[in-house]
N, C-alpha and C. Protein backbone atom coordinates (compact mmCIF):
# COMPACT_ATOMS: atom_id res chain seq x y z
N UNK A 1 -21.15 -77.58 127.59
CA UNK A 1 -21.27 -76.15 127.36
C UNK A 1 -19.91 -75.46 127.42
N UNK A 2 -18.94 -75.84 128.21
CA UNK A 2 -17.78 -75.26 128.42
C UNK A 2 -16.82 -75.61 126.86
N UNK A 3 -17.65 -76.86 126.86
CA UNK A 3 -16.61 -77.00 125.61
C UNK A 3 -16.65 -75.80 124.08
N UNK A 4 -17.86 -75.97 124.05
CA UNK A 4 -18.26 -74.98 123.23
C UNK A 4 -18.04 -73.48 123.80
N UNK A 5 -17.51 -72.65 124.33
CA UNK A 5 -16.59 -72.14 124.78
C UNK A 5 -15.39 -72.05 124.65
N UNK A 6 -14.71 -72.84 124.85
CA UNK A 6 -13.63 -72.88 124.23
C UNK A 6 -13.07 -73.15 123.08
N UNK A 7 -14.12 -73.85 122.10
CA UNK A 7 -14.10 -73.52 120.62
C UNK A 7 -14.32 -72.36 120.11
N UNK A 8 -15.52 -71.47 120.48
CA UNK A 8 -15.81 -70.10 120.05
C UNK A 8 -14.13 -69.18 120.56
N UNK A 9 -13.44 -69.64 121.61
CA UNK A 9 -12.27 -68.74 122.03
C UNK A 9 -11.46 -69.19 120.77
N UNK A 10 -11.23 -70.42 120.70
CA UNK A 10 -10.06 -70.91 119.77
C UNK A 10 -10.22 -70.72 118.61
N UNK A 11 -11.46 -70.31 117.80
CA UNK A 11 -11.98 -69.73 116.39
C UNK A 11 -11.55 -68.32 116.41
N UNK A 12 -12.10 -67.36 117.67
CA UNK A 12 -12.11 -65.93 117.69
C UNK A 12 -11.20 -65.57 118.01
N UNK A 13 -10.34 -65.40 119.00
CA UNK A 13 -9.50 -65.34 119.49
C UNK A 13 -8.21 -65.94 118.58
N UNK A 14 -8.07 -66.96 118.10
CA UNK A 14 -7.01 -67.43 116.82
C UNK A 14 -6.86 -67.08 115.65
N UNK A 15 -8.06 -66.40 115.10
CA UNK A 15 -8.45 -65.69 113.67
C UNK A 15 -8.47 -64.06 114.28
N UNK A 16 -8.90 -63.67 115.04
CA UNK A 16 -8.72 -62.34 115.27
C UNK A 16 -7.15 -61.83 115.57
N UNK A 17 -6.67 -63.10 116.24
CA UNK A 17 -5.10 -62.92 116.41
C UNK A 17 -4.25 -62.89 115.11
N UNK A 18 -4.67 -63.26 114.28
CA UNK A 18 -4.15 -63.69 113.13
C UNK A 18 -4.45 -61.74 111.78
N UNK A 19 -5.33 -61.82 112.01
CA UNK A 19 -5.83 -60.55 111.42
C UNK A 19 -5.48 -59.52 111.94
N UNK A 20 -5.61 -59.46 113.34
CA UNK A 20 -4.16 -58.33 114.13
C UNK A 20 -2.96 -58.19 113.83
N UNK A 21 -2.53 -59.42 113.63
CA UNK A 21 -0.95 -59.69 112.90
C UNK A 21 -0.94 -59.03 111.76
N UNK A 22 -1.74 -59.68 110.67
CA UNK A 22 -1.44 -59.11 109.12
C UNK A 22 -1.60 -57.77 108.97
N UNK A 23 -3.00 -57.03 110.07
CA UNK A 23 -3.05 -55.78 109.72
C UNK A 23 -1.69 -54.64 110.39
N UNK A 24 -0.97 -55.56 111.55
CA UNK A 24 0.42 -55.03 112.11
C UNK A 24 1.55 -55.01 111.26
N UNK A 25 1.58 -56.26 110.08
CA UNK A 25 2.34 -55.90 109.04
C UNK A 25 2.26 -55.86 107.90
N UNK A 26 1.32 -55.43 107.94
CA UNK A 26 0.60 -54.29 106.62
C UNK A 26 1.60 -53.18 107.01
N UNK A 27 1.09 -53.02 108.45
CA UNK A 27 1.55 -51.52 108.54
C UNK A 27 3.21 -51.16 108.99
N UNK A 28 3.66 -52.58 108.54
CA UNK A 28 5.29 -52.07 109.08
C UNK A 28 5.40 -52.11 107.32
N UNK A 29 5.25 -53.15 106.55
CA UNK A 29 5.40 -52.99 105.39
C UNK A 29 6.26 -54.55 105.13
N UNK A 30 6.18 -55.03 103.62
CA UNK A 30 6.55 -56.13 103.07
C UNK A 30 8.11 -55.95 103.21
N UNK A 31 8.39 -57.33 103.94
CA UNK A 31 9.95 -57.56 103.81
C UNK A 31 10.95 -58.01 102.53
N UNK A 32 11.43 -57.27 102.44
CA UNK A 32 12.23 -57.24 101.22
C UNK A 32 13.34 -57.74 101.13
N UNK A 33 14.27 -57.17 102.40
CA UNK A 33 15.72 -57.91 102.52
C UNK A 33 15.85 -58.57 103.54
N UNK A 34 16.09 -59.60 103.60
CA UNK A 34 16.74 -60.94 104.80
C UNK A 34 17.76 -61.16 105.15
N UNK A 35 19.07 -60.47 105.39
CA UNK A 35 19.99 -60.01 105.93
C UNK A 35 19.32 -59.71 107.25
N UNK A 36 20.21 -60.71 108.14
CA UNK A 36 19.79 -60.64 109.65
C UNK A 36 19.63 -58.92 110.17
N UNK A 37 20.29 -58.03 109.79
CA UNK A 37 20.46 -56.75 110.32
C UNK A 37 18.60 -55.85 109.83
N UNK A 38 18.36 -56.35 108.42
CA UNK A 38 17.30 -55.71 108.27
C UNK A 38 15.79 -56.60 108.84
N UNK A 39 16.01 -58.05 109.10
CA UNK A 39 14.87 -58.70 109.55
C UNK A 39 14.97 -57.98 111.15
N UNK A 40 16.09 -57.84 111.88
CA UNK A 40 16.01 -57.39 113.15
C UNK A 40 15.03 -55.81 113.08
N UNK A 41 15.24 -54.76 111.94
CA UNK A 41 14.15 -53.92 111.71
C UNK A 41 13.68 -54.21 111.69
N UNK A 42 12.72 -54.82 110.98
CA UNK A 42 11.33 -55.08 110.69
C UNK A 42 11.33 -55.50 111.73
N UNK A 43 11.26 -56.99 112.39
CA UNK A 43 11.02 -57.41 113.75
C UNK A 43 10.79 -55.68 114.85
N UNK A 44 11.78 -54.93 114.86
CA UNK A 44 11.27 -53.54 115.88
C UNK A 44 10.79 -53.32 115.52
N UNK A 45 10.35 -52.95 114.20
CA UNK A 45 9.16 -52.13 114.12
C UNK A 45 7.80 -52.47 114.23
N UNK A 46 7.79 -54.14 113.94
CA UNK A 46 6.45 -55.02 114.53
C UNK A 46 6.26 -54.70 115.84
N UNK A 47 7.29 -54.65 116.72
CA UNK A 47 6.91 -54.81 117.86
C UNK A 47 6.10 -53.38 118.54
N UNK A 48 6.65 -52.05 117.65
CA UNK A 48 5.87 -50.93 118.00
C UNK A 48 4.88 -50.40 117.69
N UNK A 49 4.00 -51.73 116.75
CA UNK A 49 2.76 -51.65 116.38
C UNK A 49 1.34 -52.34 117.30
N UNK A 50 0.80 -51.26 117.95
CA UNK A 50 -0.29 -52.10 118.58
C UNK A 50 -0.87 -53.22 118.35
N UNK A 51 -1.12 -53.69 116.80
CA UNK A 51 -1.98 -54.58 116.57
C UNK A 51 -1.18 -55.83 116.62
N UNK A 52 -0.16 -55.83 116.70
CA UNK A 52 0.93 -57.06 116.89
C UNK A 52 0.21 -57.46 117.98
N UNK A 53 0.68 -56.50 119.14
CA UNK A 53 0.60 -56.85 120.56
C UNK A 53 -0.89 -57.43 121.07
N UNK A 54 -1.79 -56.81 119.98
CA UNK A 54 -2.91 -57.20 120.42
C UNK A 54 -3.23 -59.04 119.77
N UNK A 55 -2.72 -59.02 118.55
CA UNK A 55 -2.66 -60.27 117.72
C UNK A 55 -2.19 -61.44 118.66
N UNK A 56 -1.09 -61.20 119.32
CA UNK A 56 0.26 -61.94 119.96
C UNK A 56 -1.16 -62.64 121.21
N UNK A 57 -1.61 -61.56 121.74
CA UNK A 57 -2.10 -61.89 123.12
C UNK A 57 -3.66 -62.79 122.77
N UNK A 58 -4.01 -62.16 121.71
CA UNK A 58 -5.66 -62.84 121.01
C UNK A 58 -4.78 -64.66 120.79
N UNK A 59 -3.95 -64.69 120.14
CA UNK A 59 -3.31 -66.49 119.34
C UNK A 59 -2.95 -66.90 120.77
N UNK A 60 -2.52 -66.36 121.82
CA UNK A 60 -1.92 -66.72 123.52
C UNK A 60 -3.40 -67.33 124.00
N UNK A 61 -4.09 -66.68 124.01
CA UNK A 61 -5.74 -67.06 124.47
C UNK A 61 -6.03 -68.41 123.89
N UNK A 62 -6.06 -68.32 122.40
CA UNK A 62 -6.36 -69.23 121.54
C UNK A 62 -5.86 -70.53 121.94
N UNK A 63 -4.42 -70.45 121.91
CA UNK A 63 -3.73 -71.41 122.16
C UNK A 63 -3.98 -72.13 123.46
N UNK A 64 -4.07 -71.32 124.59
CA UNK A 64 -4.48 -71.95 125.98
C UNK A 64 -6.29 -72.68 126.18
N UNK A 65 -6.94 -72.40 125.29
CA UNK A 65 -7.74 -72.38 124.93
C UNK A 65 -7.98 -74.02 124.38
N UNK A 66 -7.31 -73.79 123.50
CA UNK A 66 -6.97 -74.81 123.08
C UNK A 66 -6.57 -76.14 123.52
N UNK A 67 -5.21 -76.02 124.56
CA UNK A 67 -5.16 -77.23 125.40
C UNK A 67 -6.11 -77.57 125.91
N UNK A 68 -6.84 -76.75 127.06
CA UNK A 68 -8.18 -76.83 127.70
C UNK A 68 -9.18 -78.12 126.76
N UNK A 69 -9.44 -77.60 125.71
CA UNK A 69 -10.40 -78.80 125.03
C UNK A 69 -9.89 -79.61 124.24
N UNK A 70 -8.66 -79.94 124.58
CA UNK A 70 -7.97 -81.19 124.22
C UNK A 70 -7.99 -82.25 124.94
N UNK A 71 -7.62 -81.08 126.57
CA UNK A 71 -8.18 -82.36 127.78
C UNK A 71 -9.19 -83.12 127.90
N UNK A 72 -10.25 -82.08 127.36
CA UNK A 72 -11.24 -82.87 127.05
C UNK A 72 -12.45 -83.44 126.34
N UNK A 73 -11.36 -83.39 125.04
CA UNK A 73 -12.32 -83.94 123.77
C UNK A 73 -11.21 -84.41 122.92
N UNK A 74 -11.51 -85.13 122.08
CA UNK A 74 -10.91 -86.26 121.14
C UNK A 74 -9.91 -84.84 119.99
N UNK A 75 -9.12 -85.53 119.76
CA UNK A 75 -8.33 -84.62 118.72
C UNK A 75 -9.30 -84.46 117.50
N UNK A 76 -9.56 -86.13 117.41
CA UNK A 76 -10.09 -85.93 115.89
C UNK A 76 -11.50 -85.37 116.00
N UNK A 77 -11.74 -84.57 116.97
CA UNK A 77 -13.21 -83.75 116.80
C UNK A 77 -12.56 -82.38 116.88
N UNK A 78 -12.01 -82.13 117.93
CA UNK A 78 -11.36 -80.99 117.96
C UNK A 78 -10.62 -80.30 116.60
N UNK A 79 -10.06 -80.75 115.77
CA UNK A 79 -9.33 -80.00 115.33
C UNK A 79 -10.21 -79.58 113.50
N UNK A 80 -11.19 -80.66 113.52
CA UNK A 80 -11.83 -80.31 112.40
C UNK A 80 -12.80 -79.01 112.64
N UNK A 81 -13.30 -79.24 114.09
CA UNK A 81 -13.85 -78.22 114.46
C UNK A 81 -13.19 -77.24 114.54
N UNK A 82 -12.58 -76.99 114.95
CA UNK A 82 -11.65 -75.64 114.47
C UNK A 82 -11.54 -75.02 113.49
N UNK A 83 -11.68 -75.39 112.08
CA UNK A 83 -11.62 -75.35 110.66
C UNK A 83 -12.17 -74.04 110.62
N UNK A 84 -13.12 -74.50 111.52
CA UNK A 84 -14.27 -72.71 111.15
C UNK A 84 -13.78 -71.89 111.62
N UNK A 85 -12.25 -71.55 111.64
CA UNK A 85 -11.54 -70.20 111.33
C UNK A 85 -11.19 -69.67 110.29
N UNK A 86 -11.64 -71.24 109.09
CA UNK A 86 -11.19 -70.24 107.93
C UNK A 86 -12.45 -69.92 107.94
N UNK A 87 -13.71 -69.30 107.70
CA UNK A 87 -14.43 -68.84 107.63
C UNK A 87 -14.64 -67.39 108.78
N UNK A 88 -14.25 -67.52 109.72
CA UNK A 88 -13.87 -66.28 110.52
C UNK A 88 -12.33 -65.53 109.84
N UNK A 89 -11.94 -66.06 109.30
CA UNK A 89 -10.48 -65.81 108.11
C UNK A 89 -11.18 -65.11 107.48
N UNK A 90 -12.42 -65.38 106.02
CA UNK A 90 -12.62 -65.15 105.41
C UNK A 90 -13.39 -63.78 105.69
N UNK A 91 -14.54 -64.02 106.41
CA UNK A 91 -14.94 -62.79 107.06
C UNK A 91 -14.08 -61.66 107.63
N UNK A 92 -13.16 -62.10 108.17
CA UNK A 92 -12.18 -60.89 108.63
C UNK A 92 -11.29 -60.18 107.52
N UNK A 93 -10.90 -61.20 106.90
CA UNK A 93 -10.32 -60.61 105.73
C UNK A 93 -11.46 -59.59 104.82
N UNK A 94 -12.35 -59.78 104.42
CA UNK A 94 -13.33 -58.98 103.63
C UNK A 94 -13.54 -57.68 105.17
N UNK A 95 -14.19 -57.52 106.00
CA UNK A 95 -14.94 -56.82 106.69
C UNK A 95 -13.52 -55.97 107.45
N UNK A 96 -12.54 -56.77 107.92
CA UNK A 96 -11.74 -56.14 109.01
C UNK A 96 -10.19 -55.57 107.98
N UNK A 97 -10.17 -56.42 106.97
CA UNK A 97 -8.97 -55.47 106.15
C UNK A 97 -9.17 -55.29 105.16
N UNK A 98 -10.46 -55.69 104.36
CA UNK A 98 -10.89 -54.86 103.67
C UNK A 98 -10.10 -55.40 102.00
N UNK A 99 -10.15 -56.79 102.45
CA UNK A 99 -9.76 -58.22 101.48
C UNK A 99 -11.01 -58.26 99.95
N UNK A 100 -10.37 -58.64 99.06
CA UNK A 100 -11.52 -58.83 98.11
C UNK A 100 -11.96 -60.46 98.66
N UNK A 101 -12.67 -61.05 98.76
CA UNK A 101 -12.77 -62.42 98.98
C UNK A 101 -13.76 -63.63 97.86
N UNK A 102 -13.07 -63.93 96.68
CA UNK A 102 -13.45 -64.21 95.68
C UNK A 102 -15.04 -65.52 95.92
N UNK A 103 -15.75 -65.71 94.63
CA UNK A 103 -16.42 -66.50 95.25
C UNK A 103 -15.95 -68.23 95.21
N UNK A 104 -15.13 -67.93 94.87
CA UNK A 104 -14.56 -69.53 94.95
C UNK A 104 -13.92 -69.40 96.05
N UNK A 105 -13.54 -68.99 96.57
CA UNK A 105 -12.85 -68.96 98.00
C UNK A 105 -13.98 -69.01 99.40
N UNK A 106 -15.48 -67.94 98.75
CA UNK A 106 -16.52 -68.28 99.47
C UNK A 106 -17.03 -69.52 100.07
N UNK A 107 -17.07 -70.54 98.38
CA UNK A 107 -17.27 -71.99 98.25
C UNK A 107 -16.16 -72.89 98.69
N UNK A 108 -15.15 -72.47 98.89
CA UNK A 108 -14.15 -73.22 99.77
C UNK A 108 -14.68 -73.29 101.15
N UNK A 109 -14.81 -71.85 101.27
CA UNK A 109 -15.52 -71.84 102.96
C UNK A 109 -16.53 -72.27 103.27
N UNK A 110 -17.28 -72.54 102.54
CA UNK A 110 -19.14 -73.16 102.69
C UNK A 110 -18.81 -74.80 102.83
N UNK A 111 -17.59 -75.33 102.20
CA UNK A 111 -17.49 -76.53 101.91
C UNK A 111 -16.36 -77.39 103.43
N UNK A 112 -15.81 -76.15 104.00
CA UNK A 112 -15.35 -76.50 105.34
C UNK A 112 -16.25 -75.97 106.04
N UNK A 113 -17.63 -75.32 106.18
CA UNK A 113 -18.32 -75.62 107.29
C UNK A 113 -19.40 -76.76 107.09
N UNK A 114 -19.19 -77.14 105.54
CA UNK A 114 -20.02 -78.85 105.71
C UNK A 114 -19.37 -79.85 106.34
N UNK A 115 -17.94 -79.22 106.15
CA UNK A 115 -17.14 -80.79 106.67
C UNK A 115 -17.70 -80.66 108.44
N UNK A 116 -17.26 -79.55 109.16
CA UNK A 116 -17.68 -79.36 110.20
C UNK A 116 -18.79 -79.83 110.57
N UNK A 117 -19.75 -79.61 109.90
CA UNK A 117 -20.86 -80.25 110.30
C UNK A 117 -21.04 -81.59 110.36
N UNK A 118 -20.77 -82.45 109.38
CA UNK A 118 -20.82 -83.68 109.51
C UNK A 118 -19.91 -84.25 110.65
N UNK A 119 -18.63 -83.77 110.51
CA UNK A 119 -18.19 -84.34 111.98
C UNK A 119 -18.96 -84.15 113.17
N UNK A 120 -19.58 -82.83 113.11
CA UNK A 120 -19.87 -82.69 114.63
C UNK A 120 -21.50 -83.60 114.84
N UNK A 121 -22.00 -83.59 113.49
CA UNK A 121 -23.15 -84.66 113.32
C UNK A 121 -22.64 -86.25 114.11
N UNK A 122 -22.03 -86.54 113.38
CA UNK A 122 -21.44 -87.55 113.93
C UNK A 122 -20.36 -87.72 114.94
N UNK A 123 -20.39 -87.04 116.10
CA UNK A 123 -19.36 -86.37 116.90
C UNK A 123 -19.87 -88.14 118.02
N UNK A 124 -20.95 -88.80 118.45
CA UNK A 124 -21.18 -90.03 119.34
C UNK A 124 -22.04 -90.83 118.66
């Protein structure tokens, strides 16, 4: 039970972190020039965006999260299971920023939660 726990953290918490991010630089805006002086802008101005901070701390969770059920479960279950963030991807992108999310991209996602399944079918 714990384990499953810490998959639902490492899905939610890693995809919500991730969607905090993009919607933090959405809102600083697309980097244009890479000249160390203007990436150091952008970098401040990420940092004075809430949703960074909230992103930063959601992928921190994730990640610790993560070790946790490494200790104790097989990589090669773990990490397929995980997959089903692109589908928490996909959903967030449509619902939380407001993404078009094509239907072939749907069927990408339907086709990594079969893979999921069969692994976890065959997980012993």
């Amino acid at each position: 039970m714990r384990e499953v726990i810490f998959y639902l953290l490492i899905i939610g918490a890693g995809t919500g972190g991730e969607l905090c991010i993009s919607r933090a630089m959405k809102a600083v805006g697309e980097v244009k020039d890479f000249r160390p002086a203007a990436l150091i802008g952008v970098f401040a101005r990420a940092l004075r965006v809430l949703w960074m901070w909230v992103g930063v701390t959601l992928m921190g969770t994730a990640f610790f999260a993560l070790l946790a059920v490494l200790s104790m479960e097989n990589v090669s279950l773990v990490v397929p299971v995980t997959a089903l963030s692109y589908a928490g991807g996909a959903l967030g992108g449509k619902f939380f920023l407001g993404e078009r999310v094509t239907r072939r991209r749907w069927a990408g996602v339907l086709l990594v939660c079969v893979g999921v399944a069969l692994v976890i079918m065959g997980r012993r």
